[in-house]
PDB file of N, CA and C in Angstrom:
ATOM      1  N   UNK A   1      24.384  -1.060 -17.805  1.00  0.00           N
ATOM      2  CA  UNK A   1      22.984  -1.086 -18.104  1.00  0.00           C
ATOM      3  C   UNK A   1      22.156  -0.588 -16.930  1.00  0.00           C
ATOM      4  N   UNK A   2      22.353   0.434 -16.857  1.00  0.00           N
ATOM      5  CA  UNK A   2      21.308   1.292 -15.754  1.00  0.00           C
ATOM      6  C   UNK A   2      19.951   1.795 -16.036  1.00  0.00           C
ATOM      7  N   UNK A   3      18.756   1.016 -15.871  1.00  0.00           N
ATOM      8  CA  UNK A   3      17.692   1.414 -16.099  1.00  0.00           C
ATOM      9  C   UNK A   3      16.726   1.490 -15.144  1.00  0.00           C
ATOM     10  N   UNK A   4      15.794   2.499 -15.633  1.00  0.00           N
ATOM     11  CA  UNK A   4      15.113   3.504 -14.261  1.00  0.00           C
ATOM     12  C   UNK A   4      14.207   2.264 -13.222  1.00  0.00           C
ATOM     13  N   UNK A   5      14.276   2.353 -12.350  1.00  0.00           N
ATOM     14  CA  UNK A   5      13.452   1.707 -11.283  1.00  0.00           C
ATOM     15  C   UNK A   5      11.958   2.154 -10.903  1.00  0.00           C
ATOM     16  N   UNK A   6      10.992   1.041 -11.277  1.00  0.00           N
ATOM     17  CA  UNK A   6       9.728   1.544 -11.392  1.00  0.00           C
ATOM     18  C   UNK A   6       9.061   1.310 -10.169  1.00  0.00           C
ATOM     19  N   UNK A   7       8.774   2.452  -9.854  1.00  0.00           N
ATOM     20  CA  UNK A   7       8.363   2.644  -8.262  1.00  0.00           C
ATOM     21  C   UNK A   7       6.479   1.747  -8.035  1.00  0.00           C
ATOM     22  N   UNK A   8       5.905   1.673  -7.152  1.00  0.00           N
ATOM     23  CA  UNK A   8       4.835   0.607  -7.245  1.00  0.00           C
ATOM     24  C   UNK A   8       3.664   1.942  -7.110  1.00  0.00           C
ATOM     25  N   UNK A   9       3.733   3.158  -6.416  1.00  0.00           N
ATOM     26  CA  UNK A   9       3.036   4.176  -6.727  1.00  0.00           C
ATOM     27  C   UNK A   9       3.754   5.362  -6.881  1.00  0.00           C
ATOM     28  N   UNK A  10       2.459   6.465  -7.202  1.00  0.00           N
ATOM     29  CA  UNK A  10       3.417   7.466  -8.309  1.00  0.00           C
ATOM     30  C   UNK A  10       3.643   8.561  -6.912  1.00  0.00           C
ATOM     31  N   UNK A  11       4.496   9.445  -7.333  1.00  0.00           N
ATOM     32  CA  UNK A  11       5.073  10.123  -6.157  1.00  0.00           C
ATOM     33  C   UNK A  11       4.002  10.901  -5.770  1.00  0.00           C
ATOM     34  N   UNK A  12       4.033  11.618  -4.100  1.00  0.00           N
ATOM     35  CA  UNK A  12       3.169  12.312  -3.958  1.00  0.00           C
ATOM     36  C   UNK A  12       3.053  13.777  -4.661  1.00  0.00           C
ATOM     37  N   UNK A  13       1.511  13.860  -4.771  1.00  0.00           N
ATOM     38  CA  UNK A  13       0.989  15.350  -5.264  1.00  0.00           C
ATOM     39  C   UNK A  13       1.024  16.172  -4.022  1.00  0.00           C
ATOM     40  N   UNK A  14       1.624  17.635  -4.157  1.00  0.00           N
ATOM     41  CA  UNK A  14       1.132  18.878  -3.251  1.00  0.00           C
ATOM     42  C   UNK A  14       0.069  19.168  -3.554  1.00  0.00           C
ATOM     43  N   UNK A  15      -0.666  19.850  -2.169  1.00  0.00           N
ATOM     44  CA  UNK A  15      -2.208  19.939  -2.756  1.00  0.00           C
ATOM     45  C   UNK A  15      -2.395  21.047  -3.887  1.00  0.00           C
ATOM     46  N   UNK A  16      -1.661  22.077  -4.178  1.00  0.00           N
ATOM     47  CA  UNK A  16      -1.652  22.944  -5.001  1.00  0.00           C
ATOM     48  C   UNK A  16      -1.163  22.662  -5.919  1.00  0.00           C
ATOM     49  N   UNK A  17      -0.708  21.463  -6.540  1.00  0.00           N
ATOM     50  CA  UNK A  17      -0.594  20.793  -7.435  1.00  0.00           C
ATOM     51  C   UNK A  17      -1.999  19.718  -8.017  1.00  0.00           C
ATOM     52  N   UNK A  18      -2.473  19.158  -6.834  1.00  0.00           N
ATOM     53  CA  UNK A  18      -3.689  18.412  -6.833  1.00  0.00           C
ATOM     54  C   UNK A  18      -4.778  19.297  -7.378  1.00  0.00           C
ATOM     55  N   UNK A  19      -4.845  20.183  -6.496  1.00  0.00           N
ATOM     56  CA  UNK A  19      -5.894  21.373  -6.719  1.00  0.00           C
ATOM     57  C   UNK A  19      -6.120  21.784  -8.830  1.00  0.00           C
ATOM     58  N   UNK A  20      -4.758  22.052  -8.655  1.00  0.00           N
ATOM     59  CA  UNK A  20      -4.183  22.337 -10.368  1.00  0.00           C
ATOM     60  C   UNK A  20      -4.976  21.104 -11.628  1.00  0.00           C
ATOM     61  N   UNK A  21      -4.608  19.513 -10.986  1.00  0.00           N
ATOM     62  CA  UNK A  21      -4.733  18.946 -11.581  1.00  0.00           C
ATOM     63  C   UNK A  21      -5.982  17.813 -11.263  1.00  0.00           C
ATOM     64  N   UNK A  22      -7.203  18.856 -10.745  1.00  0.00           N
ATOM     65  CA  UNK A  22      -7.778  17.492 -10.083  1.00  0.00           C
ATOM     66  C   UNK A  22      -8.384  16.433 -10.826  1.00  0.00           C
ATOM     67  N   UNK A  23      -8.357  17.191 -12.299  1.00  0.00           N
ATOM     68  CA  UNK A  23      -9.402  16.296 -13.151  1.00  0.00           C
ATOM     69  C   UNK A  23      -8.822  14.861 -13.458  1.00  0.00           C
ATOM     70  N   UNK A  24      -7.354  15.471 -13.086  1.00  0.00           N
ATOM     71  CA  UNK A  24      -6.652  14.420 -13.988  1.00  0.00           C
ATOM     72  C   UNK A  24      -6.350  13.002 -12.859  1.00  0.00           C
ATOM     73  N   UNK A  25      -6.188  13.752 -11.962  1.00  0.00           N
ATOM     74  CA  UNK A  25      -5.886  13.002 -10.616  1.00  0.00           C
ATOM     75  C   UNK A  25      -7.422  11.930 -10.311  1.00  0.00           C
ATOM     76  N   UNK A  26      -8.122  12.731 -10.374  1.00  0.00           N
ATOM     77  CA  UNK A  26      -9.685  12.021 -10.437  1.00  0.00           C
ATOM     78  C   UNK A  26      -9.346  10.889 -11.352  1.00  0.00           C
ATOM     79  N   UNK A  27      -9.055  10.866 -12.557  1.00  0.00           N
ATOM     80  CA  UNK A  27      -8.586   9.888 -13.593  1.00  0.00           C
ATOM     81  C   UNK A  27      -7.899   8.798 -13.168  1.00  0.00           C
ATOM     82  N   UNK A  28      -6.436   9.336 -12.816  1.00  0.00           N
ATOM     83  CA  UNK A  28      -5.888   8.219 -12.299  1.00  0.00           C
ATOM     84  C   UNK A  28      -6.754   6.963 -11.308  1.00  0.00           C
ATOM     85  N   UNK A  29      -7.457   7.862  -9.989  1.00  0.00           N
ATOM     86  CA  UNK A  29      -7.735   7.249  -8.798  1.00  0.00           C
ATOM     87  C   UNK A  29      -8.510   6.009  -9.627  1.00  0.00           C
ATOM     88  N   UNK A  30      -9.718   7.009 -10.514  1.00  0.00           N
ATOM     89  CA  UNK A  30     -10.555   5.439 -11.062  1.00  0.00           C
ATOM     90  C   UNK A  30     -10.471   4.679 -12.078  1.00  0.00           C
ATOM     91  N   UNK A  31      -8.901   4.740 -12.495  1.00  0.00           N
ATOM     92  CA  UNK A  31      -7.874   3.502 -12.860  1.00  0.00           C
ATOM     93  C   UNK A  31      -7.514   2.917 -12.084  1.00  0.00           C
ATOM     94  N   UNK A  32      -7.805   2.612 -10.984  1.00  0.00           N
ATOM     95  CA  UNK A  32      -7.242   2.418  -9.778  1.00  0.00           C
ATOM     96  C   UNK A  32      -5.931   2.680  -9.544  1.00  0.00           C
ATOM     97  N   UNK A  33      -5.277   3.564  -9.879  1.00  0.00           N
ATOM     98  CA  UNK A  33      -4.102   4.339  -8.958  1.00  0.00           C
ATOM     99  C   UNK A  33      -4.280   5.418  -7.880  1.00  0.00           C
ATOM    100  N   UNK A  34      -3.708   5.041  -6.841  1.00  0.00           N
ATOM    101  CA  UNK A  34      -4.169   6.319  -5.867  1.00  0.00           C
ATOM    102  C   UNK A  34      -3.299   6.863  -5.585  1.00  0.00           C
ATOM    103  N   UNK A  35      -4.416   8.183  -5.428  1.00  0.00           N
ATOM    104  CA  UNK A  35      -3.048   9.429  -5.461  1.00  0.00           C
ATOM    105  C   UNK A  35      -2.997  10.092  -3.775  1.00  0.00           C
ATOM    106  N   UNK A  36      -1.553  10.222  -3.818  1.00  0.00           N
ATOM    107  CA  UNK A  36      -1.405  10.336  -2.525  1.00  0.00           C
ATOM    108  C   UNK A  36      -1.303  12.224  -2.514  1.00  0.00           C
ATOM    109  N   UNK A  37      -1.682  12.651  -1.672  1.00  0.00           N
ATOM    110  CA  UNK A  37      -1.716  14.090  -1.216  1.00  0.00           C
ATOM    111  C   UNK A  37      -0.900  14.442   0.034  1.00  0.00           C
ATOM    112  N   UNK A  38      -0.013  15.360  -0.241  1.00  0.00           N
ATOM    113  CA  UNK A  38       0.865  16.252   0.803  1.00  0.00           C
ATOM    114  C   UNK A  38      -0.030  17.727   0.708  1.00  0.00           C
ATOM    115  N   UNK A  39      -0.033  17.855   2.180  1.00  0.00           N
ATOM    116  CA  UNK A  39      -0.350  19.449   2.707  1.00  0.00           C
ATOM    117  C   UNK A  39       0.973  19.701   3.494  1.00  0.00           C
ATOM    118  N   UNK A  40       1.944  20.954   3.215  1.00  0.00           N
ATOM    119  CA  UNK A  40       2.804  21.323   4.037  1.00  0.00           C
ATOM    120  C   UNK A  40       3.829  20.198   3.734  1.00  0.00           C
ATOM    121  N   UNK A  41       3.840  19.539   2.604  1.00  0.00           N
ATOM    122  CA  UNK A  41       5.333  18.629   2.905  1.00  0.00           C
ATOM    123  C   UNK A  41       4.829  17.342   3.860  1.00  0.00           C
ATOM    124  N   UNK A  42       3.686  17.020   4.156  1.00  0.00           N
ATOM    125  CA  UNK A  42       3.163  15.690   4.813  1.00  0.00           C
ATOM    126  C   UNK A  42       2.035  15.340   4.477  1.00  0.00           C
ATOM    127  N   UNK A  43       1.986  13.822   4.567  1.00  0.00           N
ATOM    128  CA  UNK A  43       1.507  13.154   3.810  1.00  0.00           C
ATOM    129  C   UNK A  43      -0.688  13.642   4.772  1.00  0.00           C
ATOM    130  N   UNK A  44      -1.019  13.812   3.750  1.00  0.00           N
ATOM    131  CA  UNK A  44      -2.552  14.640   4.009  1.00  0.00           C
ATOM    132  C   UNK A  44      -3.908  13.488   3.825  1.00  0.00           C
ATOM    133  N   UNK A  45      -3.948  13.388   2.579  1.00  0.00           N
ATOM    134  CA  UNK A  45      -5.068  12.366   2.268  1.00  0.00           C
ATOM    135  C   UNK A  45      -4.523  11.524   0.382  1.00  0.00           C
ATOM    136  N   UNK A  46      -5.319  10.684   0.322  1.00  0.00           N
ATOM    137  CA  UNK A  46      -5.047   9.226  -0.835  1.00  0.00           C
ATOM    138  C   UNK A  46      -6.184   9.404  -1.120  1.00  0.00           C
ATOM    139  N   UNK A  47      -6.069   9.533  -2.232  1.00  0.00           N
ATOM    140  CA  UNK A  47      -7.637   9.564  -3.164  1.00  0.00           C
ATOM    141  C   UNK A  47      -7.645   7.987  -3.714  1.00  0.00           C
ATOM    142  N   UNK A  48      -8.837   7.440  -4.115  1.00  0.00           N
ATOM    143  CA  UNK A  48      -9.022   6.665  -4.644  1.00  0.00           C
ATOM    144  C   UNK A  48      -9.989   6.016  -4.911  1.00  0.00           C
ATOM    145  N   UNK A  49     -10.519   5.599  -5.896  1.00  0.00           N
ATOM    146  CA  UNK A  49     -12.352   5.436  -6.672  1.00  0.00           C
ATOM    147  C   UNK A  49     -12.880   4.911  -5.722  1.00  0.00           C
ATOM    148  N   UNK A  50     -14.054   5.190  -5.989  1.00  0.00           N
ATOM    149  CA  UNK A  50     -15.697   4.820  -4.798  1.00  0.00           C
ATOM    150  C   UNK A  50     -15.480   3.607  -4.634  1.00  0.00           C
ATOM    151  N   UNK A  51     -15.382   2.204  -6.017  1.00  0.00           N
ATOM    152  CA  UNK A  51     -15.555   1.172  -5.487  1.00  0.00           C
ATOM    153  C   UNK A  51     -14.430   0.619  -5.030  1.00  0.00           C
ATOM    154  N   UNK A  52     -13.194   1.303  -5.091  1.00  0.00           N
ATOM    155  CA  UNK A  52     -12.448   0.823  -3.856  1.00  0.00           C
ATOM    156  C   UNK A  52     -12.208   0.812  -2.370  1.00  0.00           C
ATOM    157  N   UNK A  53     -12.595   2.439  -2.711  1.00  0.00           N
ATOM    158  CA  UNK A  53     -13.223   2.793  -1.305  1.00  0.00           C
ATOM    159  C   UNK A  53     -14.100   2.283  -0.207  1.00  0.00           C
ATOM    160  N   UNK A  54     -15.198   1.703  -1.334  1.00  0.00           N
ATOM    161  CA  UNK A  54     -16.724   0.553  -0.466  1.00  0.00           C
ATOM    162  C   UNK A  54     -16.311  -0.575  -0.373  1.00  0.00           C
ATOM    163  N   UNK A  55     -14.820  -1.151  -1.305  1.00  0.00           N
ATOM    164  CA  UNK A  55     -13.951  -2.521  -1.140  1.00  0.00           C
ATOM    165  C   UNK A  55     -13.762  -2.801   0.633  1.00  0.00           C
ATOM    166  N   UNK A  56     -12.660  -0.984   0.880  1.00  0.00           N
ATOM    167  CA  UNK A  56     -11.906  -1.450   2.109  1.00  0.00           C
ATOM    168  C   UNK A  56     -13.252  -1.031   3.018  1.00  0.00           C
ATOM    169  N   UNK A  57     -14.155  -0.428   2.999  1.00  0.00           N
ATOM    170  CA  UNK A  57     -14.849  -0.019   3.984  1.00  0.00           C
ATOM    171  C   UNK A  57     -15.878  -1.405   4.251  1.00  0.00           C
ATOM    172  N   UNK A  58     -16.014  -2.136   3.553  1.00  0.00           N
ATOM    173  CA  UNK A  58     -16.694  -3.402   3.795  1.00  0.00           C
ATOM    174  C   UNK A  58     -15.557  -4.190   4.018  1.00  0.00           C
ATOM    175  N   UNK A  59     -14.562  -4.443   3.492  1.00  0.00           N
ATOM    176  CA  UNK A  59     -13.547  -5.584   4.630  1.00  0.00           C
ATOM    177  C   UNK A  59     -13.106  -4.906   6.274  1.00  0.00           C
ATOM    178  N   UNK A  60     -13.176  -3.641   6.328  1.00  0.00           N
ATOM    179  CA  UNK A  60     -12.709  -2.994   7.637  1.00  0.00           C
ATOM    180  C   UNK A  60     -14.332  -3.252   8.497  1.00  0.00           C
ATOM    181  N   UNK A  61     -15.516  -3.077   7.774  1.00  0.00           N
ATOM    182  CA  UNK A  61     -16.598  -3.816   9.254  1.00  0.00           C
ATOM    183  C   UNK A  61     -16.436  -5.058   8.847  1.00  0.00           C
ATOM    184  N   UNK A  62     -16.190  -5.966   8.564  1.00  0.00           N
ATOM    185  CA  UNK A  62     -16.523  -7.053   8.529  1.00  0.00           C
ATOM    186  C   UNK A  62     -15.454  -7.596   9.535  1.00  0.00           C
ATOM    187  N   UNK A  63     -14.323  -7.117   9.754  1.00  0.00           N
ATOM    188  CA  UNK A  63     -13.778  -7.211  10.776  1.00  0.00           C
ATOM    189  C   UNK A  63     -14.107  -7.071  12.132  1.00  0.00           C
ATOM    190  N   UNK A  64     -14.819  -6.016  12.448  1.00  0.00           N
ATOM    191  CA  UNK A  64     -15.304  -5.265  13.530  1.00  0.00           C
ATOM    192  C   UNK A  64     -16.242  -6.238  14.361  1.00  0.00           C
ATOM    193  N   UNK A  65     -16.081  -6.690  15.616  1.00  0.00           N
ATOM    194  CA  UNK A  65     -16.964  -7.070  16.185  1.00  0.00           C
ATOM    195  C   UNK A  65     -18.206  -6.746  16.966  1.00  0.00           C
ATOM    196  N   UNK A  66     -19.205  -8.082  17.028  1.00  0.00           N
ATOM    197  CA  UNK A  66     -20.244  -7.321  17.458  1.00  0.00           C
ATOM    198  C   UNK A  66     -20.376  -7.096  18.819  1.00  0.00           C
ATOM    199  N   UNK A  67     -21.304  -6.271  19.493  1.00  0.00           N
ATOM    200  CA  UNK A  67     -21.582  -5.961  20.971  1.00  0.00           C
ATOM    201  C   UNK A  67     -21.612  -7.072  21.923  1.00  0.00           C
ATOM    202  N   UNK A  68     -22.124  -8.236  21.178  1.00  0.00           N
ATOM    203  CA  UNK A  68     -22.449  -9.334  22.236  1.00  0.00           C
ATOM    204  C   UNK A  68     -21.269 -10.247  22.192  1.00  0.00           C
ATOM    205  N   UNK A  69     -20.481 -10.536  21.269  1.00  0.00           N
ATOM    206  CA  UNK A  69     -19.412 -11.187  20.904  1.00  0.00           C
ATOM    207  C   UNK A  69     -18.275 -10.409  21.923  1.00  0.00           C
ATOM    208  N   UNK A  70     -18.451  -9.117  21.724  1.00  0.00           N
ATOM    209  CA  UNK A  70     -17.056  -7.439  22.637  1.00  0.00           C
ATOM    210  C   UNK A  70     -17.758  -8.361  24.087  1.00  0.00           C
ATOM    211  N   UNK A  71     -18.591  -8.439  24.597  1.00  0.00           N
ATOM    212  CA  UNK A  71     -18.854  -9.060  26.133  1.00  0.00           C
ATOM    213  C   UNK A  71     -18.071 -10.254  26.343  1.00  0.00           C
ATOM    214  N   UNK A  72     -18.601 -11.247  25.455  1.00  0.00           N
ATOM    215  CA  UNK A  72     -18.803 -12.855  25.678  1.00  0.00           C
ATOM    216  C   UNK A  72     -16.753 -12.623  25.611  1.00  0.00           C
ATOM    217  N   UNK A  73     -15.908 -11.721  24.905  1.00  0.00           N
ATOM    218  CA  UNK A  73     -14.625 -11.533  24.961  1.00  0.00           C
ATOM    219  C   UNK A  73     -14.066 -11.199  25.984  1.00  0.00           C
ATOM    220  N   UNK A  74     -14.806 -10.193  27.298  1.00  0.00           N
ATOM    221  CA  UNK A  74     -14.226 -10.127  28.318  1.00  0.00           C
ATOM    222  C   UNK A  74     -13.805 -11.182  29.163  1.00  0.00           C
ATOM    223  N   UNK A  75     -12.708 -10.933  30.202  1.00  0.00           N
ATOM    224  CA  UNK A  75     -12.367 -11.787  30.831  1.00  0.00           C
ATOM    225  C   UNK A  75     -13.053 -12.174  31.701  1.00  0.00           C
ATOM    226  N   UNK A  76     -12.988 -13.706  32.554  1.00  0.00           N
ATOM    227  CA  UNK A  76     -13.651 -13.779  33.288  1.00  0.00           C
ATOM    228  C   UNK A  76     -12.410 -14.223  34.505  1.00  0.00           C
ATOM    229  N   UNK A  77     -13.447 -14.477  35.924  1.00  0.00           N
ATOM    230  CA  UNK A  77     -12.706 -14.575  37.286  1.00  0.00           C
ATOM    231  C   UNK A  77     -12.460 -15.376  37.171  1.00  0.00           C
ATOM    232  N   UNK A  78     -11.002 -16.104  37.447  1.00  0.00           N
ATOM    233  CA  UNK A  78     -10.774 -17.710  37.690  1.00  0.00           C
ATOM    234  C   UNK A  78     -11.421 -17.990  38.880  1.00  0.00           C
ATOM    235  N   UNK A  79     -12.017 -19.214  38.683  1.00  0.00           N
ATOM    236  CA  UNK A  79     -12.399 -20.010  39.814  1.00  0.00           C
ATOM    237  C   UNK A  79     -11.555 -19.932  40.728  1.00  0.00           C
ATOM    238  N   UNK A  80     -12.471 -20.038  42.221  1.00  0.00           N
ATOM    239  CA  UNK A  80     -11.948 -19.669  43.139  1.00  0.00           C
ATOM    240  C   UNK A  80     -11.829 -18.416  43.545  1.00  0.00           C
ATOM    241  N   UNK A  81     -11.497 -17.380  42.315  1.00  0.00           N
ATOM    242  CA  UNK A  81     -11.419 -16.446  43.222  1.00  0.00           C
ATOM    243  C   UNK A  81     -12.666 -15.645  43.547  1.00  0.00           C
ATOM    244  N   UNK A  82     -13.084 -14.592  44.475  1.00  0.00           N
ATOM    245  CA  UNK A  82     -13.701 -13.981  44.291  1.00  0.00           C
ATOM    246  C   UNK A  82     -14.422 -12.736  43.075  1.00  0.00           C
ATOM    247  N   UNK A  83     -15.538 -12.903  42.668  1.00  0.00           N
ATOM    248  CA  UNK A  83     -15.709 -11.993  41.873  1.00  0.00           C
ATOM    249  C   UNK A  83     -15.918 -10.274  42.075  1.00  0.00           C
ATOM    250  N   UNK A  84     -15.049  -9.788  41.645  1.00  0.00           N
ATOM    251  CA  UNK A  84     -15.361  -8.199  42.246  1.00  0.00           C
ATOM    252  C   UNK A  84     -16.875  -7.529  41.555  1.00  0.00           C
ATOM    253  N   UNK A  85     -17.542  -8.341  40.713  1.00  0.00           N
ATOM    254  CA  UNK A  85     -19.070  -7.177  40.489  1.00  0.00           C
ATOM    255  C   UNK A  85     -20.049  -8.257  41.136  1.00  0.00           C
ATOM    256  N   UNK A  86     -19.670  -9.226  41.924  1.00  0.00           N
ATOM    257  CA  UNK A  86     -21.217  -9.746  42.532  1.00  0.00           C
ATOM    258  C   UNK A  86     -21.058  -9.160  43.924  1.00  0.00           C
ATOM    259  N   UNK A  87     -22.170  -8.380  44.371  1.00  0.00           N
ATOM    260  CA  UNK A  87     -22.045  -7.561  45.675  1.00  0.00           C
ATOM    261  C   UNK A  87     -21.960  -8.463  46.926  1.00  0.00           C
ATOM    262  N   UNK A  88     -22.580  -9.916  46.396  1.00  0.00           N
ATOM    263  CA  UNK A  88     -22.254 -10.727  47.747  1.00  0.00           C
ATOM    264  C   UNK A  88     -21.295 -10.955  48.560  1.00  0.00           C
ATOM    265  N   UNK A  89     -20.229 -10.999  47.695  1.00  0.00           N
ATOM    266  CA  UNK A  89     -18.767 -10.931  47.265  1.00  0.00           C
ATOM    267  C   UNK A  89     -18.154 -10.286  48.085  1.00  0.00           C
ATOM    268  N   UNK A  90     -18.557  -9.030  48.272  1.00  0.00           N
ATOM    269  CA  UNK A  90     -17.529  -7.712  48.136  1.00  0.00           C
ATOM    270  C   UNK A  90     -17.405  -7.852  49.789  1.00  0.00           C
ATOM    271  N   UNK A  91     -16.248  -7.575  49.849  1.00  0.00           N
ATOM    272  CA  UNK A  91     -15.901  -7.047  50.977  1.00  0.00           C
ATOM    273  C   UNK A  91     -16.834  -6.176  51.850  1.00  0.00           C
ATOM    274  N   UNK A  92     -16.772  -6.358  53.352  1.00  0.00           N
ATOM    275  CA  UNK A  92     -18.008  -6.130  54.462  1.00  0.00           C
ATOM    276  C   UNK A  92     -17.423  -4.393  54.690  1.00  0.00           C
ATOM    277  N   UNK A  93     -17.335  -3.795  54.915  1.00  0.00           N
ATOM    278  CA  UNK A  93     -16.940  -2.875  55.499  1.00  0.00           C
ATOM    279  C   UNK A  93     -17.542  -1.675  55.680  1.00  0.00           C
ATOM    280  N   UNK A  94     -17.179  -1.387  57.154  1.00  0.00           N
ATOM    281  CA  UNK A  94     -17.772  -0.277  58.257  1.00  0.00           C
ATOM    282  C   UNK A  94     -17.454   0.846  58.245  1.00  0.00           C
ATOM    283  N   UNK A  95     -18.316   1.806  58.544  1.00  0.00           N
ATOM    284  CA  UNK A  95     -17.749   2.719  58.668  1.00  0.00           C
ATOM    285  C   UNK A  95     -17.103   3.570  59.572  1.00  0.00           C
ATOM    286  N   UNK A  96     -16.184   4.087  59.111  1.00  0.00           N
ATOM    287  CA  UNK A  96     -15.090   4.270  60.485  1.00  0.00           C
ATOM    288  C   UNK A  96     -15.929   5.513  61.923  1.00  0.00           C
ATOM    289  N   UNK A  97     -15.154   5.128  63.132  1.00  0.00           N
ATOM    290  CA  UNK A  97     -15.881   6.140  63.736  1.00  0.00           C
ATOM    291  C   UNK A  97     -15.579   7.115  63.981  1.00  0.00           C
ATOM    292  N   UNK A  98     -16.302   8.434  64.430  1.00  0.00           N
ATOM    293  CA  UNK A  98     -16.018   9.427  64.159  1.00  0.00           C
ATOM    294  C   UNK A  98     -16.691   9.808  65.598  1.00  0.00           C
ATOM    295  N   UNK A  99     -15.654  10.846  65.975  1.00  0.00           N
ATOM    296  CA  UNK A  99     -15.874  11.882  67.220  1.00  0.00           C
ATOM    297  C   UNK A  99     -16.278  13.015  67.112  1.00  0.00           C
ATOM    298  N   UNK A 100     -17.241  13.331  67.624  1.00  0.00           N
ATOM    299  CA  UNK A 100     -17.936  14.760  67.309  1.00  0.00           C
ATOM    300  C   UNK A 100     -18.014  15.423  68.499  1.00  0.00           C
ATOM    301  N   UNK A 101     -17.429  15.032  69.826  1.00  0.00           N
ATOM    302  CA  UNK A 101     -17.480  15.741  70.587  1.00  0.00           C
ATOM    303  C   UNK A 101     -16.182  17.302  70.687  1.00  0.00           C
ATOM    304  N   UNK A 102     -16.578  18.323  71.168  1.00  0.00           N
ATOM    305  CA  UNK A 102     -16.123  19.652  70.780  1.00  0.00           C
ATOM    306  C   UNK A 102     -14.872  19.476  71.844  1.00  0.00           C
TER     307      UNK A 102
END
């Protein structure tokens, strides 16, 4: 009893196949199946309907953090040690001397 194995998406389209069939491919995507696109034998671009599209593009910022949160994330100096951006801090140093006689 050998029966065919149903793959979870459909194989990829060449784009000159895509090109051929875009109406139909358009179809699929906003059934929600997405269609995957090869240029050259590699994998190119995935089509797939607007409101899935505005799905992942609103869970991908909503991820994204904000500017003040990206700061408050940097590391800070352990106590004790010195901090390298307070200039009080920083190391004293002279400048070396130099001979200018000929």
């Amino acid at each position: 009893m050998d029966r065919p194995v149903k793959t979870l998406s459909p194989p990829p389209l060449s784009l000159q196949d895509a090109k051929a069939h875009f109406s139909e491919v358009v179809a699929a995507a906003m059934l929600g199946r997405a269609q995957h696109v090869t240029r050259r034998g590699k994998p190119a671009v995935v089509i797939v309907a607007a409101a899935e599209y505005e799905r992942m593009a609103k869970a991908d910022r909503s991820k994204a953090m904000g500017f003040i949160d990206y700061l408050r994330s940097m590391p800070r100096t352990p106590v004790g040690e010195p901090d390298p951006f307070d200039p009080t801090q920083r190391a004293k140093l002279r400048p070396r001397d130099i001979d200018f006689t000929p």
